[in-house]
PDB file of N, CA and C in Angstrom:
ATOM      1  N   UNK A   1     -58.849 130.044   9.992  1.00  0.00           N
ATOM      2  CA  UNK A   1     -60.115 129.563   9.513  1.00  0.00           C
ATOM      3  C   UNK A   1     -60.225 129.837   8.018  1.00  0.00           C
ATOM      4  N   UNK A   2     -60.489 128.938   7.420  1.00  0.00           N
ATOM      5  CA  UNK A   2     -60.847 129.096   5.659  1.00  0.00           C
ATOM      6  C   UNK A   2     -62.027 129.920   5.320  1.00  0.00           C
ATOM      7  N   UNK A   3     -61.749 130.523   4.248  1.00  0.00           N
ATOM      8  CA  UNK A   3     -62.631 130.990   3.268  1.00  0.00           C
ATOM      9  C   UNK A   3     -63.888 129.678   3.468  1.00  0.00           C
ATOM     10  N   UNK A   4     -65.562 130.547   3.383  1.00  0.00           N
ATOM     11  CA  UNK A   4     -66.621 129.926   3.368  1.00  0.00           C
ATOM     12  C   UNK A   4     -67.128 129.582   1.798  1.00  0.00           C
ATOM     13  N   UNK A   5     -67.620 128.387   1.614  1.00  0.00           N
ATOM     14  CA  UNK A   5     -68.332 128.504   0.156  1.00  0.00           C
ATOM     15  C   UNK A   5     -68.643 129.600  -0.551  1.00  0.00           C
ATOM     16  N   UNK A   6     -69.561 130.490   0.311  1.00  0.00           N
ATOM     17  CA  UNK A   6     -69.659 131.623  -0.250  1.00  0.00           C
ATOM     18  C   UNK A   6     -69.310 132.544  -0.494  1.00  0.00           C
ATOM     19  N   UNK A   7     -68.391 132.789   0.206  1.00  0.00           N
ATOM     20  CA  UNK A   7     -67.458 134.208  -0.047  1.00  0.00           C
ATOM     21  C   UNK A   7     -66.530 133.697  -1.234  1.00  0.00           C
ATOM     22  N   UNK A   8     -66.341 132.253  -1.631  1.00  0.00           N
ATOM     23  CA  UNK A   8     -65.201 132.205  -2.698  1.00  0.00           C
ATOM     24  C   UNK A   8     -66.107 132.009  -4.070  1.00  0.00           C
ATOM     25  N   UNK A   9     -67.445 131.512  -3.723  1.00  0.00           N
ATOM     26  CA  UNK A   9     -68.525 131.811  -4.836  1.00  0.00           C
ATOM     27  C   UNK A   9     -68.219 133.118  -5.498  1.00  0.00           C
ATOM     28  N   UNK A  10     -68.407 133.879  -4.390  1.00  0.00           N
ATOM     29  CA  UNK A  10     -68.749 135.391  -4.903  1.00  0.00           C
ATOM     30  C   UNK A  10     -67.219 135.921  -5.505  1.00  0.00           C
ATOM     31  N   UNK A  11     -66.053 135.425  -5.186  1.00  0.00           N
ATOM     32  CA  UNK A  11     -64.827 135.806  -5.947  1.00  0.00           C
ATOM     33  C   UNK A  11     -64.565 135.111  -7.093  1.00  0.00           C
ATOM     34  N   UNK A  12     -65.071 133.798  -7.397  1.00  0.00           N
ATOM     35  CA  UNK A  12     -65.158 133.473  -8.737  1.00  0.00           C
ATOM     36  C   UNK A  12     -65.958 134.321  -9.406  1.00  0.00           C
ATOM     37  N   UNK A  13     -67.324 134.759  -8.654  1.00  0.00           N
ATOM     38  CA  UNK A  13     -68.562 135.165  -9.949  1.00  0.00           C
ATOM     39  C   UNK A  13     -67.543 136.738 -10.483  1.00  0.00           C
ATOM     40  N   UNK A  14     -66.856 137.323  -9.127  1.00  0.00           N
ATOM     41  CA  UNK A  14     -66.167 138.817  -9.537  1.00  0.00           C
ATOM     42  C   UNK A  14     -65.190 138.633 -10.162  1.00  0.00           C
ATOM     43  N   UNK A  15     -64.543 137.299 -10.287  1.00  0.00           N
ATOM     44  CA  UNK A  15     -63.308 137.301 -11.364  1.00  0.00           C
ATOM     45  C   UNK A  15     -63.447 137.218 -12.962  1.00  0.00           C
ATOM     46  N   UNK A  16     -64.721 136.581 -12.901  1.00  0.00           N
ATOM     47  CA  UNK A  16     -65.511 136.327 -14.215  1.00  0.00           C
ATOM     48  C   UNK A  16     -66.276 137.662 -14.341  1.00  0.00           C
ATOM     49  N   UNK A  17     -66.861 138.147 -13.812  1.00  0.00           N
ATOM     50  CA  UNK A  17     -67.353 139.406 -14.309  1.00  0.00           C
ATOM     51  C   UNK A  17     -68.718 138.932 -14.433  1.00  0.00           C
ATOM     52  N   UNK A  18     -69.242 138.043 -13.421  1.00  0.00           N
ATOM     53  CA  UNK A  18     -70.330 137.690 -13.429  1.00  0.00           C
ATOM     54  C   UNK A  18     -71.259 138.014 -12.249  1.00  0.00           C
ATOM     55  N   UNK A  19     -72.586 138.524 -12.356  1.00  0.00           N
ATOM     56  CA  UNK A  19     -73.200 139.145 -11.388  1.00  0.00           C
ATOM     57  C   UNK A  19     -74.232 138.075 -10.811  1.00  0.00           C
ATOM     58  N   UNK A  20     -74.569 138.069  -9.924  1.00  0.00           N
ATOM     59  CA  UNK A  20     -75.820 137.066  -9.256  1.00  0.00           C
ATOM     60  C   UNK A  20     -76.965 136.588 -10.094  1.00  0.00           C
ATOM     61  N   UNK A  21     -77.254 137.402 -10.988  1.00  0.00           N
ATOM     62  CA  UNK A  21     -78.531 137.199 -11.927  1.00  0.00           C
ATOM     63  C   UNK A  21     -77.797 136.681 -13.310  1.00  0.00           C
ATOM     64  N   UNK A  22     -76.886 137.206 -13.800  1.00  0.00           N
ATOM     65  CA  UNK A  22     -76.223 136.842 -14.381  1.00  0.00           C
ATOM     66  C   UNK A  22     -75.917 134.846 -14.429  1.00  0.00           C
ATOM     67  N   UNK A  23     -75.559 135.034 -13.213  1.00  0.00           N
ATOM     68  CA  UNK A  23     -75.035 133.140 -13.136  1.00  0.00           C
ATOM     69  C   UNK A  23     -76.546 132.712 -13.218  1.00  0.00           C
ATOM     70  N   UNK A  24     -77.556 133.317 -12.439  1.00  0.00           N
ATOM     71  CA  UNK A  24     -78.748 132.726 -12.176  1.00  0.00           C
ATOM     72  C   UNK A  24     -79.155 132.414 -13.730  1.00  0.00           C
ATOM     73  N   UNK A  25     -78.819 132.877 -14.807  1.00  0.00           N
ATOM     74  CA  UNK A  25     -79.405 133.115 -15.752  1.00  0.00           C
ATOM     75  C   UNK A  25     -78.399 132.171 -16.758  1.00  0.00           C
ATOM     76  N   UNK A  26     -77.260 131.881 -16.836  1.00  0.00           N
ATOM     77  CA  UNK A  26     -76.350 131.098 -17.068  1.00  0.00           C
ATOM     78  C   UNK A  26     -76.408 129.684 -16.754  1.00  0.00           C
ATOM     79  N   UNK A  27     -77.039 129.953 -15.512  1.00  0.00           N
ATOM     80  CA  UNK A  27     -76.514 128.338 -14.723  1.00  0.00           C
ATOM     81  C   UNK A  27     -77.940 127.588 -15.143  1.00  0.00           C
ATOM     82  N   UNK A  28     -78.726 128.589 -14.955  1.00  0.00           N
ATOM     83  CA  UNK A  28     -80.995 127.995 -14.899  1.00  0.00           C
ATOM     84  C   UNK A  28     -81.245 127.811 -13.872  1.00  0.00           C
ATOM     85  N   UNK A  29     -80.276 128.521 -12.695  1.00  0.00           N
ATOM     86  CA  UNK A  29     -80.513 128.300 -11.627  1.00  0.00           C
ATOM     87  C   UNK A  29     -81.367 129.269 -10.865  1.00  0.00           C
ATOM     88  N   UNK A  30     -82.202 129.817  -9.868  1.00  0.00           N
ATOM     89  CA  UNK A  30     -83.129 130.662  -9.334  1.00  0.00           C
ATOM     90  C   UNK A  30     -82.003 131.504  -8.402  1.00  0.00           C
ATOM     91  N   UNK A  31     -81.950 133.047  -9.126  1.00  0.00           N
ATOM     92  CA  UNK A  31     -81.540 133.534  -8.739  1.00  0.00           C
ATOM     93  C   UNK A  31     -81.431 134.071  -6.788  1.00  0.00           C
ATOM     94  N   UNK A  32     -82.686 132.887  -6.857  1.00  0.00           N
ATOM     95  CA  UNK A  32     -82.414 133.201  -4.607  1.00  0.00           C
ATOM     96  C   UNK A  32     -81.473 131.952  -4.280  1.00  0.00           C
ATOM     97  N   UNK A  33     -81.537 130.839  -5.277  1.00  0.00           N
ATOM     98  CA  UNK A  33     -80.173 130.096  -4.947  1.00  0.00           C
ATOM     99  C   UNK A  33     -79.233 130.765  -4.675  1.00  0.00           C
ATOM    100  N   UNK A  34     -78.818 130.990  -5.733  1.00  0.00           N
ATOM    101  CA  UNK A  34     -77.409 131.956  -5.617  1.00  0.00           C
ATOM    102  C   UNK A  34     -77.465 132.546  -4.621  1.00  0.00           C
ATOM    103  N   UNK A  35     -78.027 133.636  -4.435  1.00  0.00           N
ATOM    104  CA  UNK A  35     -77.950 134.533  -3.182  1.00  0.00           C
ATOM    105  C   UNK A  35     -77.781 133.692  -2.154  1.00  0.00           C
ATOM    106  N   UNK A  36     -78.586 132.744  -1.852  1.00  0.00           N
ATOM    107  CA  UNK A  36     -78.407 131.901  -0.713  1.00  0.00           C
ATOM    108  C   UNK A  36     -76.979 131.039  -0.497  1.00  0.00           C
ATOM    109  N   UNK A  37     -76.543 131.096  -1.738  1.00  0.00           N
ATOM    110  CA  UNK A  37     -75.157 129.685  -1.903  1.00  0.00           C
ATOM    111  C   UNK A  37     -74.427 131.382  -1.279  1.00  0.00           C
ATOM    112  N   UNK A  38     -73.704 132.268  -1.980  1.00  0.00           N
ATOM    113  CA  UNK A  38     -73.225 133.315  -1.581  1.00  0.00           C
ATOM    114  C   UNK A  38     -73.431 133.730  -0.140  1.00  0.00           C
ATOM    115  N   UNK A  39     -74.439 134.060   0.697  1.00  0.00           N
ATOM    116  CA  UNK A  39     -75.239 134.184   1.730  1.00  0.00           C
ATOM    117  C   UNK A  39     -74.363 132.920   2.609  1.00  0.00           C
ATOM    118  N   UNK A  40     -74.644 131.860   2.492  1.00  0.00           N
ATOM    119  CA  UNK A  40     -74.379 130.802   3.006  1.00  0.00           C
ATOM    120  C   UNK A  40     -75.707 130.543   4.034  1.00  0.00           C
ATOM    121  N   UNK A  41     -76.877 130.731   3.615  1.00  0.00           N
ATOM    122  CA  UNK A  41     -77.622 130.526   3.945  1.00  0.00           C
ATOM    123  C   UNK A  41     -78.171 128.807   3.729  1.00  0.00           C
ATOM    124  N   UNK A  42     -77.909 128.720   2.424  1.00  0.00           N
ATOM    125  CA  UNK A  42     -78.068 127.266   2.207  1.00  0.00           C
ATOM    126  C   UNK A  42     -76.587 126.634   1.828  1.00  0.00           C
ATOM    127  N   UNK A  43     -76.454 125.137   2.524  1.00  0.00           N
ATOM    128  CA  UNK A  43     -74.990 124.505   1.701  1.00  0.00           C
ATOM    129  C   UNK A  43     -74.996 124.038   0.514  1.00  0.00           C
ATOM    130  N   UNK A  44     -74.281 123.993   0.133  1.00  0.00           N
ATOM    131  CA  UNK A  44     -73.915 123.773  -1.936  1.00  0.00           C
ATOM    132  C   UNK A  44     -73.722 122.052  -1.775  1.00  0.00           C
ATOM    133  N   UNK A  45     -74.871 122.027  -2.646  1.00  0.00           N
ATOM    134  CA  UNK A  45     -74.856 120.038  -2.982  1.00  0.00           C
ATOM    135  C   UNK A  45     -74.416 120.516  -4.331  1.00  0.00           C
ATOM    136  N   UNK A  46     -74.385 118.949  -4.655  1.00  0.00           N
ATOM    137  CA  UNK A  46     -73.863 118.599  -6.113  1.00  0.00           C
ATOM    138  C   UNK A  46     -75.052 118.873  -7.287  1.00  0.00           C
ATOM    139  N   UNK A  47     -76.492 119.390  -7.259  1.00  0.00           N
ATOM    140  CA  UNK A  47     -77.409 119.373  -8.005  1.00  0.00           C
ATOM    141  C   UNK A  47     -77.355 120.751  -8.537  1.00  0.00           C
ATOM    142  N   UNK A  48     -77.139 121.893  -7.800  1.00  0.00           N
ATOM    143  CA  UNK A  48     -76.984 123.527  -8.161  1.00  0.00           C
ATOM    144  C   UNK A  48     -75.513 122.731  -8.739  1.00  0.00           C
ATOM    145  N   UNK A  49     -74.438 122.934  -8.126  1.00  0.00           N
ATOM    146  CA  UNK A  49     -73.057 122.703  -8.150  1.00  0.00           C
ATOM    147  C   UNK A  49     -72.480 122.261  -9.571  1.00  0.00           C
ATOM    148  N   UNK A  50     -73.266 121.388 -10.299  1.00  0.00           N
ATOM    149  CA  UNK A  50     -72.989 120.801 -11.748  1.00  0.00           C
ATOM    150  C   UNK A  50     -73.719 121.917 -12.736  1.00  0.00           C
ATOM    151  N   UNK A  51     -74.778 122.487 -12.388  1.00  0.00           N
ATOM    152  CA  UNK A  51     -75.127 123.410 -13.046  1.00  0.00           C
ATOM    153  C   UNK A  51     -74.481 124.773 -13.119  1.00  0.00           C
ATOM    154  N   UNK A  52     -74.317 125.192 -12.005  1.00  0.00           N
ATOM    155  CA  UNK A  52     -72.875 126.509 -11.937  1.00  0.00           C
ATOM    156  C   UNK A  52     -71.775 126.026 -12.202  1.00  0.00           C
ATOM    157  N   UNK A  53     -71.078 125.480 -12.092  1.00  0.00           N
ATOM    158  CA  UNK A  53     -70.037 125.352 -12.646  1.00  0.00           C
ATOM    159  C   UNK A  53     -69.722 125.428 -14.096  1.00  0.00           C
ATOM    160  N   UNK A  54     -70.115 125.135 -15.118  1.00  0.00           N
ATOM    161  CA  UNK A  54     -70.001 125.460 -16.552  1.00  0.00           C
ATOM    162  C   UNK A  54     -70.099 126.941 -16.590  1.00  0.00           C
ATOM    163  N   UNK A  55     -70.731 127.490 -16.059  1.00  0.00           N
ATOM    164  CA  UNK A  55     -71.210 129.064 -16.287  1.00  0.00           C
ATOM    165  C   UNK A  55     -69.887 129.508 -15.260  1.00  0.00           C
ATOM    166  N   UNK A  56     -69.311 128.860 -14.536  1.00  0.00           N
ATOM    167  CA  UNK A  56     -68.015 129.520 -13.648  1.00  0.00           C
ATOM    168  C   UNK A  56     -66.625 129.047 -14.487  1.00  0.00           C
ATOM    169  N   UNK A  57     -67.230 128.145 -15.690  1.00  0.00           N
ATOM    170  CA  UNK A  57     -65.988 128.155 -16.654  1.00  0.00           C
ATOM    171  C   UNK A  57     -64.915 127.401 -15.631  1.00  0.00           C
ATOM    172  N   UNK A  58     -65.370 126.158 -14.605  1.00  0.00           N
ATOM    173  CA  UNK A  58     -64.755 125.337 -14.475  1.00  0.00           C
ATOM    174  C   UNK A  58     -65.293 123.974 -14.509  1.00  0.00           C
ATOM    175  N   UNK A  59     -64.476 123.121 -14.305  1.00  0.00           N
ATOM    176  CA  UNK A  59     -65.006 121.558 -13.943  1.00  0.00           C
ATOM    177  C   UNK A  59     -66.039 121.126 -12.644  1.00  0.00           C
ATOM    178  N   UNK A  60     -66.910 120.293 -12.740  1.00  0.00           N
ATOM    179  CA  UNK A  60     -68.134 120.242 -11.564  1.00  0.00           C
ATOM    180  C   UNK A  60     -67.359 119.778 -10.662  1.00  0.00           C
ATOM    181  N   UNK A  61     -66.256 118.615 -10.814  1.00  0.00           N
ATOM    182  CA  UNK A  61     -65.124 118.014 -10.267  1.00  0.00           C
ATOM    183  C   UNK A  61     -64.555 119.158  -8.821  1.00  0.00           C
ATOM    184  N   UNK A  62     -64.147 120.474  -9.843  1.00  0.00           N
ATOM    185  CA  UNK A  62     -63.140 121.545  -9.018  1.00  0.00           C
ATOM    186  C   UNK A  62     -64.121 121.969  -7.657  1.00  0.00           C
ATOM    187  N   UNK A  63     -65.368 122.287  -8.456  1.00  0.00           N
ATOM    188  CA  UNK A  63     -66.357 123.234  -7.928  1.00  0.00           C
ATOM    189  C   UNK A  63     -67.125 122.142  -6.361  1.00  0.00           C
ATOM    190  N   UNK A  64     -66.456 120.980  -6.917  1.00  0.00           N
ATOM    191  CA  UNK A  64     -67.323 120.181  -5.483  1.00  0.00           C
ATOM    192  C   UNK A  64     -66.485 120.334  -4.579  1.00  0.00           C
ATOM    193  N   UNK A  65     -64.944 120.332  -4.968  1.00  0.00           N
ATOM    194  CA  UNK A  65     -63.932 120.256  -3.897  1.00  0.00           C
ATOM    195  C   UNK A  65     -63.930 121.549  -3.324  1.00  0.00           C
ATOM    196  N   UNK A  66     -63.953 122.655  -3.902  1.00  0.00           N
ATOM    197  CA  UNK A  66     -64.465 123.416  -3.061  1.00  0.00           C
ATOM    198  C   UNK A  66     -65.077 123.658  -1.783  1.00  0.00           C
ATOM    199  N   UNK A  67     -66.198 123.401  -2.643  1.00  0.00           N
ATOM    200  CA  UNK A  67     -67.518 123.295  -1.718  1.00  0.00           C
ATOM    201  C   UNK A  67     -67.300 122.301  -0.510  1.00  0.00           C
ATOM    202  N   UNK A  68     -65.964 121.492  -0.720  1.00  0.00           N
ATOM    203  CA  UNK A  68     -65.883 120.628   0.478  1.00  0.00           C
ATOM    204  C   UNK A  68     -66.913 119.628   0.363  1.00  0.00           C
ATOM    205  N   UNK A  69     -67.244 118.979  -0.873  1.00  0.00           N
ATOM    206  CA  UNK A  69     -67.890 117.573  -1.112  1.00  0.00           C
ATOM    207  C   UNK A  69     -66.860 116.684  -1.754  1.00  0.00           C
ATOM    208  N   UNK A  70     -66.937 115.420  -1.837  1.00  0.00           N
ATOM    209  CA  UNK A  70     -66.082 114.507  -2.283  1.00  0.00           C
ATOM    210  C   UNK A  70     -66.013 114.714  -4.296  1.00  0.00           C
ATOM    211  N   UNK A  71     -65.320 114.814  -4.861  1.00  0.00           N
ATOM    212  CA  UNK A  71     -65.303 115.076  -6.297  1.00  0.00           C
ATOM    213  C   UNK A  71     -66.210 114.087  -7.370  1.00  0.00           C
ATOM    214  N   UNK A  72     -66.319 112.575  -6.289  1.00  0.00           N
ATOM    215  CA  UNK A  72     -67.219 111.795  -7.279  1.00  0.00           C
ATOM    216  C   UNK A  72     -68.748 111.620  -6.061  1.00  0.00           C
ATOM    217  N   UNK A  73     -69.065 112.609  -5.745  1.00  0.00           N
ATOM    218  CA  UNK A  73     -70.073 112.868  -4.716  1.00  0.00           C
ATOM    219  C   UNK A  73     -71.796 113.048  -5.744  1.00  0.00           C
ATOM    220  N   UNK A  74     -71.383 113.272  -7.009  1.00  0.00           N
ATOM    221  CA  UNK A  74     -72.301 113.340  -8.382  1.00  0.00           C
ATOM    222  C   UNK A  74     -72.666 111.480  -8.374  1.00  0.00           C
ATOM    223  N   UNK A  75     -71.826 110.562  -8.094  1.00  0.00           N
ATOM    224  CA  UNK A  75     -72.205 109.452  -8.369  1.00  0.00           C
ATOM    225  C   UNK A  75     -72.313 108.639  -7.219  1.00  0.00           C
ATOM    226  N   UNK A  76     -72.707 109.128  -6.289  1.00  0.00           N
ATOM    227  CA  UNK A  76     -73.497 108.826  -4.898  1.00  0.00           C
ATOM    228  C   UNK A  76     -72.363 109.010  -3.969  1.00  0.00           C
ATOM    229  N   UNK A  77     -71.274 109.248  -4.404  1.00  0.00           N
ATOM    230  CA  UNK A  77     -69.656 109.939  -2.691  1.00  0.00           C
ATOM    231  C   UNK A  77     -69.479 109.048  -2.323  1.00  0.00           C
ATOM    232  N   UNK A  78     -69.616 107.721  -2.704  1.00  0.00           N
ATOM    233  CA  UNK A  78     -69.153 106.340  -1.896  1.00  0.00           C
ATOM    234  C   UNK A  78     -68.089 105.484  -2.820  1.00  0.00           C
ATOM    235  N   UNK A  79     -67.824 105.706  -3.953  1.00  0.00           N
ATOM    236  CA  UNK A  79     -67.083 105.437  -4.902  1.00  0.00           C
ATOM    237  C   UNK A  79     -68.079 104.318  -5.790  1.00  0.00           C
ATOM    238  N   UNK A  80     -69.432 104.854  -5.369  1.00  0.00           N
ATOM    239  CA  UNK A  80     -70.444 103.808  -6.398  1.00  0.00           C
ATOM    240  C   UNK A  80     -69.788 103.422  -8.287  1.00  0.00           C
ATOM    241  N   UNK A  81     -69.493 104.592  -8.456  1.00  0.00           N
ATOM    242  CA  UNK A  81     -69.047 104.126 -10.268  1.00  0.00           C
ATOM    243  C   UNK A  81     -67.924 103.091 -10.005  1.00  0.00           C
ATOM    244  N   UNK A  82     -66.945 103.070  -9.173  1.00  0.00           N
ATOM    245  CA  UNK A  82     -65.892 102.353  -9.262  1.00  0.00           C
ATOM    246  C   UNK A  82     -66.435 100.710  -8.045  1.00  0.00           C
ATOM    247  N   UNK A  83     -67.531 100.966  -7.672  1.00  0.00           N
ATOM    248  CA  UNK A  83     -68.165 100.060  -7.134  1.00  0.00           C
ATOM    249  C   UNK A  83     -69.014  98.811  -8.332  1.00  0.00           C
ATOM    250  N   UNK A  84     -69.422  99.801  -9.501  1.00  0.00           N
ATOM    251  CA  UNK A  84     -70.307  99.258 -10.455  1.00  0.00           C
ATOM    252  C   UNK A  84     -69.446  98.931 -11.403  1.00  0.00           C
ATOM    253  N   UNK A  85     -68.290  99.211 -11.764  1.00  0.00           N
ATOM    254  CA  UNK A  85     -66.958  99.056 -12.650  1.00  0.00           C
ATOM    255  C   UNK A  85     -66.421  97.756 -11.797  1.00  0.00           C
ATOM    256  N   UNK A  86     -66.469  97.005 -10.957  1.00  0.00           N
ATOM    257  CA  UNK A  86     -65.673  95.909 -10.752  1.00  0.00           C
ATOM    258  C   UNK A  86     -66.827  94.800 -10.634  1.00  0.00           C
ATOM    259  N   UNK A  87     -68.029  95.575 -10.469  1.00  0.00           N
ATOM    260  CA  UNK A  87     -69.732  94.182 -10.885  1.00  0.00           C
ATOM    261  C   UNK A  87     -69.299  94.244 -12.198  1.00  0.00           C
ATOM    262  N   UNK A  88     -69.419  95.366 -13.173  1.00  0.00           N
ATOM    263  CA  UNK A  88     -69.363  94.545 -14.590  1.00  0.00           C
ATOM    264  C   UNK A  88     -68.459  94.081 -15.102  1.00  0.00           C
ATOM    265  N   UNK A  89     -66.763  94.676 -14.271  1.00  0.00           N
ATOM    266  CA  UNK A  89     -65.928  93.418 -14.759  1.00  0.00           C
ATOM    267  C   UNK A  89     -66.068  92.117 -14.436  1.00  0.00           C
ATOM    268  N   UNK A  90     -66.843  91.579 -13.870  1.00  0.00           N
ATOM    269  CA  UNK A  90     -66.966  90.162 -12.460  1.00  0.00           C
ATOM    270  C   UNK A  90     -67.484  89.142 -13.501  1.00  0.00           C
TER     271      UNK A  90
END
């Protein structure tokens, strides 16, 4: 069985040397998010997810695959940009 969102949350925030309030305070995110993304109390969408990630000093891209969302899941997870890229070539 894999590692949960949250337990690998919490080994990025300890590899960075970053504490719960810390990211909360980094990201602008409410520090009971966090706890909760860590917790796994709540699941990690792409709206926290683009915001932590810069403060985890990676790509929103990495941080979705993670999380086990699709990487272009920011532009609706259906391949909408590459849906709207062949309307405006048309």
């Amino acid at each position: 069985m894999g590692a949960t969102f949250g337990s690998i949350l919490q080994g990025l925030m300890a590899n960075r040397h970053l504490t719960r309030r810390a990211l909360s305070r980094a990201s602008g995110r409410a520090e009971s998010t966090i706890n909760q993304l860590v917790a796994g109390r709540i699941q990690p969408t792409a709206g926290p997810l683009k915001d932590i990630a810069p403060a985890l000093e990676m790509s929103v891209a990495d941080l979705l695959v993670i999380a086990g969302l699709p990487s272009d899941y920011e532009s609706g997870g259906r391949g909408g940009s590459r849906r709207l890229g062949r309307l405006a070539a048309w």
